[in-house]
Protein backbone atom coordinates (compact mmCIF):
# COMPACT_ATOMS: atom_id res chain seq x y z
CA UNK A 1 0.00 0.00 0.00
CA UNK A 2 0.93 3.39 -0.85
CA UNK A 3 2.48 5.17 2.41
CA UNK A 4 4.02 8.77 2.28
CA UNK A 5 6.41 8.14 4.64
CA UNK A 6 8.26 5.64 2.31
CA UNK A 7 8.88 8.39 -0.44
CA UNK A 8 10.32 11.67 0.02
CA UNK A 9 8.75 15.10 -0.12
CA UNK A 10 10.50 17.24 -2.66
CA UNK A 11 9.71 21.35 -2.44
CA UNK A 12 9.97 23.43 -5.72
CA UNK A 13 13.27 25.12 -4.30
CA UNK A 14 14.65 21.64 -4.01
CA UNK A 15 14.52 21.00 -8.11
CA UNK A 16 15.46 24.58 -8.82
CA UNK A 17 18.99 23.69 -6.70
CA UNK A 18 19.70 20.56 -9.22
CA UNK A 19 23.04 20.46 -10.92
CA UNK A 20 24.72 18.10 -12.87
CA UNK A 21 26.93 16.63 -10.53
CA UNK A 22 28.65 13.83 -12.00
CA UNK A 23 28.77 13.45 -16.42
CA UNK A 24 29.85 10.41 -17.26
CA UNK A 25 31.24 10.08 -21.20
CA UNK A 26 32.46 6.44 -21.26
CA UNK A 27 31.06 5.42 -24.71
CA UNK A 28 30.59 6.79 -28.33
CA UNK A 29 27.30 4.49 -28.63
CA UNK A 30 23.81 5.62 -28.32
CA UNK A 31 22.43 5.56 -24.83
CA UNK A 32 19.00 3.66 -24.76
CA UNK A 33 17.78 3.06 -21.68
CA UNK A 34 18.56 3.48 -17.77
CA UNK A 35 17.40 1.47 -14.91
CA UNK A 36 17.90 1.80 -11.10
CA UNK A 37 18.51 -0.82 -8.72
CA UNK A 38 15.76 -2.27 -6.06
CA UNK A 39 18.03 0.07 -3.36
CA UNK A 40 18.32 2.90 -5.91
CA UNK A 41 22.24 2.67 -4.87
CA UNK A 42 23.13 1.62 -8.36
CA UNK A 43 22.17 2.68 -12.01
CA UNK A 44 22.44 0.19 -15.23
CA UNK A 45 22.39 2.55 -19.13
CA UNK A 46 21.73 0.46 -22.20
CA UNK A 47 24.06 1.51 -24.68
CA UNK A 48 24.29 -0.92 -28.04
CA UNK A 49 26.40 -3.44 -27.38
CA UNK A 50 27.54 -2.49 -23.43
CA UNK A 51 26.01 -2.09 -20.27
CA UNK A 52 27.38 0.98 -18.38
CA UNK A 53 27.24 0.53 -14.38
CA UNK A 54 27.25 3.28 -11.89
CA UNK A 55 27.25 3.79 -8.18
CA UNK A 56 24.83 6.11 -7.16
CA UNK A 57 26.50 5.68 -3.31
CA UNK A 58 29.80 8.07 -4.06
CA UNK A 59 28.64 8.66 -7.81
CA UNK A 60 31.15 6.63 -9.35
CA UNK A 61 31.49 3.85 -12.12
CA UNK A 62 32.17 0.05 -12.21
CA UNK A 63 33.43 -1.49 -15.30
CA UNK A 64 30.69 -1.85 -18.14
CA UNK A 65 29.52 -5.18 -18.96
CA UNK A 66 30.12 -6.13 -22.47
CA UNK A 67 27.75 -7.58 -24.54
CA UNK A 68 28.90 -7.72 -28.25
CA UNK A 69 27.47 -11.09 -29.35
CA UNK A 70 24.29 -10.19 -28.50
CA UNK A 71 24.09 -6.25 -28.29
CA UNK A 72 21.72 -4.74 -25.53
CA UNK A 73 18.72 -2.54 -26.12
CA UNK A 74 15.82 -2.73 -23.19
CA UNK A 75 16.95 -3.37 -19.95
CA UNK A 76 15.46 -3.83 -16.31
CA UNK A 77 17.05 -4.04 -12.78
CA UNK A 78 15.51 -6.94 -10.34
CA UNK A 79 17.33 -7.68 -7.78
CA UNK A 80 20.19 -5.77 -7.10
CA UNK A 81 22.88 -8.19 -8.61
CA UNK A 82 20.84 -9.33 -11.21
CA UNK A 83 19.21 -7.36 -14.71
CA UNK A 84 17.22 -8.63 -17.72
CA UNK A 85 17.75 -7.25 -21.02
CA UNK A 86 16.37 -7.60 -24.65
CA UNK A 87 19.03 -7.62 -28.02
CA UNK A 88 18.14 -4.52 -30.78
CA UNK A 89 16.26 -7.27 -33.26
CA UNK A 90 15.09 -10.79 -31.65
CA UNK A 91 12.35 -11.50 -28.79
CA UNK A 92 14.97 -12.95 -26.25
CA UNK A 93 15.19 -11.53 -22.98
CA UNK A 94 18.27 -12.67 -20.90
CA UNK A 95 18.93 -12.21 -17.06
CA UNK A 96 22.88 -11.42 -16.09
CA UNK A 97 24.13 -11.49 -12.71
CA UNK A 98 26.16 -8.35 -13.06
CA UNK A 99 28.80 -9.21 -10.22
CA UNK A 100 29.70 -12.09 -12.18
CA UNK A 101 29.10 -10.93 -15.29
CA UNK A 102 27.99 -14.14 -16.81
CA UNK A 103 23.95 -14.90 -18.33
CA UNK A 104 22.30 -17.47 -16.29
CA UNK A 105 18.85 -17.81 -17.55
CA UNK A 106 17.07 -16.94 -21.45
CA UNK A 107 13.51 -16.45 -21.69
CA UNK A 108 11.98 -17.32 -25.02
CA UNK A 109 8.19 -16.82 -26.07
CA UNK A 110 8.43 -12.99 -28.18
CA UNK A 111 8.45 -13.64 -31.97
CA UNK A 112 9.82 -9.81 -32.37
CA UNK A 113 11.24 -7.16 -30.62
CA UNK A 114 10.83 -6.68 -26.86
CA UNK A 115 8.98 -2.91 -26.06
CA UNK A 116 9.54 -3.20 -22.46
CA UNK A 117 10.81 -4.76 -19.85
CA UNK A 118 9.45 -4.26 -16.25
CA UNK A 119 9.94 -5.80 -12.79
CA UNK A 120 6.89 -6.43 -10.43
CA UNK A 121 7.19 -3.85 -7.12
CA UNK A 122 7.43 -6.51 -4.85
CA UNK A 123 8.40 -9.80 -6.10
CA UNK A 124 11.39 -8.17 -8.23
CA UNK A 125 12.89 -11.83 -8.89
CA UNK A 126 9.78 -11.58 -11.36
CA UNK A 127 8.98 -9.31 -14.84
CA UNK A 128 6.72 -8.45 -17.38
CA UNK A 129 7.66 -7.77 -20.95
CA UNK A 130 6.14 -6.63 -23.95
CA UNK A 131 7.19 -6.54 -27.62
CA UNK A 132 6.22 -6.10 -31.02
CA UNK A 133 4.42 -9.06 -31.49
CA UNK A 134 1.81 -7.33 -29.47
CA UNK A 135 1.89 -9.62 -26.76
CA UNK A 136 2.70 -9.25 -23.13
CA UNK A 137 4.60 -11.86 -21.15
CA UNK A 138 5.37 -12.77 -17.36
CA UNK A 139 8.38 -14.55 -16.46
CA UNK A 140 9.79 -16.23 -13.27
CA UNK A 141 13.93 -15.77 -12.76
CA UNK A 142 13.42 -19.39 -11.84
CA UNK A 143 11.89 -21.09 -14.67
CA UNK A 144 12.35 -20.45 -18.57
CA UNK A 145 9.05 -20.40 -19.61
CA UNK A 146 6.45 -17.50 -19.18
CA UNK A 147 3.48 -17.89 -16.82
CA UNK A 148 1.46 -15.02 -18.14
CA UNK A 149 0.43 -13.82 -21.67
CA UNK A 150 -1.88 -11.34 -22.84
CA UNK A 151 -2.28 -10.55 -26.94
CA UNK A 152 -2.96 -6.96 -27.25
CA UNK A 153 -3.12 -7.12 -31.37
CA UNK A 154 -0.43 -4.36 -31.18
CA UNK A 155 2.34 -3.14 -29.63
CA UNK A 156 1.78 -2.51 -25.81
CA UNK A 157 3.45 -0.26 -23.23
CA UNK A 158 3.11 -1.64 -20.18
CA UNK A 159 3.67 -0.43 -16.26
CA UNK A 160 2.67 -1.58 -12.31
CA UNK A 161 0.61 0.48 -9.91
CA UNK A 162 3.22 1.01 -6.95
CA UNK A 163 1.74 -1.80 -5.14
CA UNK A 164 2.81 -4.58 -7.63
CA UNK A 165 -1.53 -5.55 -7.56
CA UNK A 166 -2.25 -3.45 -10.42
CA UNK A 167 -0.62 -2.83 -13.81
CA UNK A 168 -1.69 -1.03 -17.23
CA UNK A 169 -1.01 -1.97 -20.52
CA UNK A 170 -1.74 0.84 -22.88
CA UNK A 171 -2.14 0.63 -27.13
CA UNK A 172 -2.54 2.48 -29.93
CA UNK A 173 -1.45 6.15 -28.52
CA UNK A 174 -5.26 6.05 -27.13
CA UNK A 175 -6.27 2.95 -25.01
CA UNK A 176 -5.16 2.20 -21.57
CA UNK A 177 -6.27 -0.74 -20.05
CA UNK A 178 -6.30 -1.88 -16.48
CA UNK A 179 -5.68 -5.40 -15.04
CA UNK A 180 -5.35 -7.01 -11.66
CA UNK A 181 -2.29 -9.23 -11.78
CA UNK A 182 -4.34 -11.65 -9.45
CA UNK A 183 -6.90 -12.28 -12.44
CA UNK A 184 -4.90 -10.86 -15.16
CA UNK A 185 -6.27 -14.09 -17.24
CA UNK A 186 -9.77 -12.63 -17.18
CA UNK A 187 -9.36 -9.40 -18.85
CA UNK A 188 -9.18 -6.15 -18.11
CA UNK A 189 -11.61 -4.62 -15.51
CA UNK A 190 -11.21 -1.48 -16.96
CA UNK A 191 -11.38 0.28 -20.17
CA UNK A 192 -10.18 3.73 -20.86
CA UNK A 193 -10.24 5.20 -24.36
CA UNK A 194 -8.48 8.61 -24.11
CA UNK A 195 -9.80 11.94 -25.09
CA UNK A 196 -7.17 13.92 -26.95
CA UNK A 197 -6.64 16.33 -29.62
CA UNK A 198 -3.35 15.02 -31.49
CA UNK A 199 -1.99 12.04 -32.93
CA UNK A 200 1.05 12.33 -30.67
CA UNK A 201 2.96 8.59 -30.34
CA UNK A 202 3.04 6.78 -26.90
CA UNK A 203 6.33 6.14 -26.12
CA UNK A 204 6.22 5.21 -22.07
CA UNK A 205 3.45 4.75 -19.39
CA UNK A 206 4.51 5.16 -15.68
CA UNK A 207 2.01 5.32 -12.27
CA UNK A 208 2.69 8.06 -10.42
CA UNK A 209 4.16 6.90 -6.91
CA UNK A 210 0.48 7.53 -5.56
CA UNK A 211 -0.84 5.10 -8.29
CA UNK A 212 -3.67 7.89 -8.92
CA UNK A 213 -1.95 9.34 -11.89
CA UNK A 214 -0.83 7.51 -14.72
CA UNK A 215 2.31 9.73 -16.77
CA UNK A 216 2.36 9.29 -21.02
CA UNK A 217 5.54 10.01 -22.65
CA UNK A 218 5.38 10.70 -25.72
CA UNK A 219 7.33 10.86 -29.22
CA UNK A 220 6.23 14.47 -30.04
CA UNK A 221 5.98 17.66 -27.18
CA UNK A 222 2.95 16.64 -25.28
CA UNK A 223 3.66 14.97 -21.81
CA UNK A 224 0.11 13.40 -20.71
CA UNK A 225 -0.91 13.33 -16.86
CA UNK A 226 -3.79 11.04 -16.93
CA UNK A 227 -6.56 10.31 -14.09
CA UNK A 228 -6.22 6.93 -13.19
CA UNK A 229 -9.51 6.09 -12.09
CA UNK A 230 -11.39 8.14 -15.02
CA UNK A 231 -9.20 7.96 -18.05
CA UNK A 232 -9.13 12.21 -18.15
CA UNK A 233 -6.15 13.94 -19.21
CA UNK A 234 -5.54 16.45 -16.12
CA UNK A 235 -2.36 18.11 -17.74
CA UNK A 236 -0.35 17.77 -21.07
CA UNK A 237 2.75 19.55 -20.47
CA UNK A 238 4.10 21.04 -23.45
CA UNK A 239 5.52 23.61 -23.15
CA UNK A 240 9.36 22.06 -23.73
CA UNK A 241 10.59 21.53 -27.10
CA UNK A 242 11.09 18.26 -29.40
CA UNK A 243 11.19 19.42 -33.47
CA UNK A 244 12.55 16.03 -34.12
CA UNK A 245 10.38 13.83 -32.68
CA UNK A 246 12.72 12.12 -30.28
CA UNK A 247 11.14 9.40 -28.45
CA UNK A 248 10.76 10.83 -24.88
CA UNK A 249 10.90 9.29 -21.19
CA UNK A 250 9.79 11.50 -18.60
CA UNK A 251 9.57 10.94 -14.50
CA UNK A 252 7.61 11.78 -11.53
CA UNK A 253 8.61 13.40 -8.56
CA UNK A 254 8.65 10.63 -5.06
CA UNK A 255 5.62 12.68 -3.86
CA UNK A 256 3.85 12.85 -7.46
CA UNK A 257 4.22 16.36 -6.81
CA UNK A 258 6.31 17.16 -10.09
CA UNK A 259 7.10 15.70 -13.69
CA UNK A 260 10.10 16.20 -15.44
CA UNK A 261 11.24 15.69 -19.22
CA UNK A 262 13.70 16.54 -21.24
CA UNK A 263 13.86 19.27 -24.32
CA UNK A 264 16.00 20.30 -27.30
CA UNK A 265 16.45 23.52 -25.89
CA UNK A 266 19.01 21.57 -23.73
CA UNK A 267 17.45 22.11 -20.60
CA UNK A 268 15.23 19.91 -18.58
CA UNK A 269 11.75 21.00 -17.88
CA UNK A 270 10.37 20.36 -14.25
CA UNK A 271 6.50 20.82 -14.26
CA UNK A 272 4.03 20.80 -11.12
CA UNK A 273 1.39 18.29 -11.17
CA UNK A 274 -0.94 20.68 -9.32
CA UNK A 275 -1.20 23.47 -11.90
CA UNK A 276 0.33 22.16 -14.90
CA UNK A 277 3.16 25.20 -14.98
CA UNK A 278 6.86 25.13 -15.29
CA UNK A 279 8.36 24.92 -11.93
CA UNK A 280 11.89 25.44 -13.20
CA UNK A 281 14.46 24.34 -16.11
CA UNK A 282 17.55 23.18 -15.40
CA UNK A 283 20.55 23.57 -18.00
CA UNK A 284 21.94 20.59 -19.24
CA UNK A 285 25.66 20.36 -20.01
CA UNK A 286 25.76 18.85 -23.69
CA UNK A 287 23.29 19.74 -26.87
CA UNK A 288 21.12 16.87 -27.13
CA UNK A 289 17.93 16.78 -25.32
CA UNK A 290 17.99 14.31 -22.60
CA UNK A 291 15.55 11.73 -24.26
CA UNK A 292 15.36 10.11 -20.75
CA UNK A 293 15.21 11.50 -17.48
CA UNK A 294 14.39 9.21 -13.61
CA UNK A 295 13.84 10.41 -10.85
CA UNK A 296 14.99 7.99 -8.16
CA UNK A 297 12.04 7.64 -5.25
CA UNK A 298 14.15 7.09 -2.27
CA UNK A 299 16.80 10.02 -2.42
CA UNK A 300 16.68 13.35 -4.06
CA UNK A 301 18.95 12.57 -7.30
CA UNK A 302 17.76 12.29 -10.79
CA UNK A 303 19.43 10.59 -13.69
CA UNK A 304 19.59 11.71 -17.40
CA UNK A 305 20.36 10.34 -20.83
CA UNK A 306 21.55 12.47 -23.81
CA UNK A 307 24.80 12.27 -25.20
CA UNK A 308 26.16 11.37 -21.99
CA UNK A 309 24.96 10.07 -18.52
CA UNK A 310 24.63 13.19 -16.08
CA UNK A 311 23.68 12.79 -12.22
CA UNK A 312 21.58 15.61 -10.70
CA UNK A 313 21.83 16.35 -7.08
CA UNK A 314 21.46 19.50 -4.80
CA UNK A 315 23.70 22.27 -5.31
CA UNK A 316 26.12 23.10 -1.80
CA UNK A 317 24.65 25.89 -1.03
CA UNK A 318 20.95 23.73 -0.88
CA UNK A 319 22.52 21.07 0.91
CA UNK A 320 24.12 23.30 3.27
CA UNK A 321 20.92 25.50 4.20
């Protein structure tokens, strides 16, 4: 159950005092993906044919975990010595210890590209997948084969409620639909068709921390904050910039308090949930926009993709007050 004393309450002066504290430039590859660890102590990045490996304790790096036979595109923390992560073409998902370095489990089933990979809340030995094929898959770290499927009849984006019970699989850039991973098998027990007025690609679903909100990232400007009991858009945020149609990740606040995402006008846009407004932007330190931005839930750091991997944290003088 949701319970605000196991999240942190972040005030607007706190995001206006982020500053790209660590930049990390370790690879020439294009950064995919980023994932942080059940503690939140470490952070995995996705990057073509490596898997970058930071720790968030002192800020620094481990060595990267190759992965040139097999490349790496989607990837997903579970425990915290163990990931999952999809290759840029086939439907194989494969688990790595990363201490060791070494696979020790493949999960076949996808006939196409894996969309998504994500862990259940509380039984993080476990994950759910979706892919091209337009089906959605449950696995078991123990066994090979999956115990769930859904077909969705296109490509899904998929994400839990924050107590693992819940989870939404949304299609189309329109549909979300809910389902109780106790009777998953049954169907949905909700429906929501969402009123809109663009065409604007889903590219990410997320539950806000307080599993009342459900965040849409999209592959165009508009950032959807989405009633999750009704299906009504409450906010698009939109006022950041994206002329080429970069496929966006945004991130809620611990509190569900705030939203950020990134923007080609290299800064990162924090928005309040509340109003809708800009709270802030904060300058990023290369000219990409950071296509992916996460917002850890137990500490007050934030982690951003672009050209390179930056860590946000309090400035000294925020820290010190």
């Amino acid at each position: 159950m949701y319970d605000e004393e196991d999240y942190i309450t972040v005030k607007a002066e706190a995001f206006r005092a982020l500053c790209a504290s660590k930049r990390f430039n370790e690879t020439s590859n294009n950064l995919i993906e980023l994932a942080y660890s059940e503690d939140e102590r470490g952070l995995i990045v996705s990057a073509e044919d490596v898997i970058l490996i930071y720790n968030l304790r002192d800020g620094s790096k481990a060595k990267p975990v190759e992965c040139k036979k097999y490349g790496v595109d989607r990837l997903e923390y579970l425990t915290n010595e163990l990931c999952v992560h999809s290759d840029p073409t086939s439907g194989i998902i494969r688990a790595l210890n990363i201490p060791k370095k070494c696979y020790i489990r493949y999960f076949h089933g996808h006939t196409k590209k894996i969309r998504q990979i994500r862990s259940f809340p509380n039984q993080r030995e476990k994950f759910m997948s979706s892919s091209l094929d337009g089906h959605v898959r449950m696995f078991d770290t123990k066994s090979h084969d999956n115990f769930g499927l859904i077909n969705m009849c296109s490509t899904p984006l998929i994400a839990f409620d924050p107590e693992g019970i819940l989870f939404a699989v949304a299609t189309k850039s329109e549909t979300i639909k809910l389902f109780d991973i106790r009777s998953f098998d049954l169907g949905p027990f909700k429906t929501f068709k969402i009123m809109k007025n663009d065409d604007d690609e889903w590219t990410d679903i997320e539950f806000a921390p307080c599993g009342k909100f459900i965040l849409v990232s999209t592959k165009a400007v508009g950032v959807k904050w989405i009633d999750a009991y009704t299906g009504k858009v409450e906010h698009n945020f939109s006022q950041h910039k994206n002329p080429n149609n970069v496929p966006l990740r945004a991130s809620v606040s611990s509190d569900s308090a705030f939203v950020t995402v990134g923007s080609a006008d290299r800064n990162i846009y924090v928005y309040s949930t509340d109003t809708g407004d800009i709270t802030c932007k904060l300058p990023t330190p290369y000219t990409e926009p950071s296509h992916s931005v996460a917002l850890s839930h137990h500490q007050f750091l934030m982690a951003s993709l672009g050209r390179d991997v930056v860590l946000w944290a309090p400035n000294e003088e925020y820290v010190n007050m």
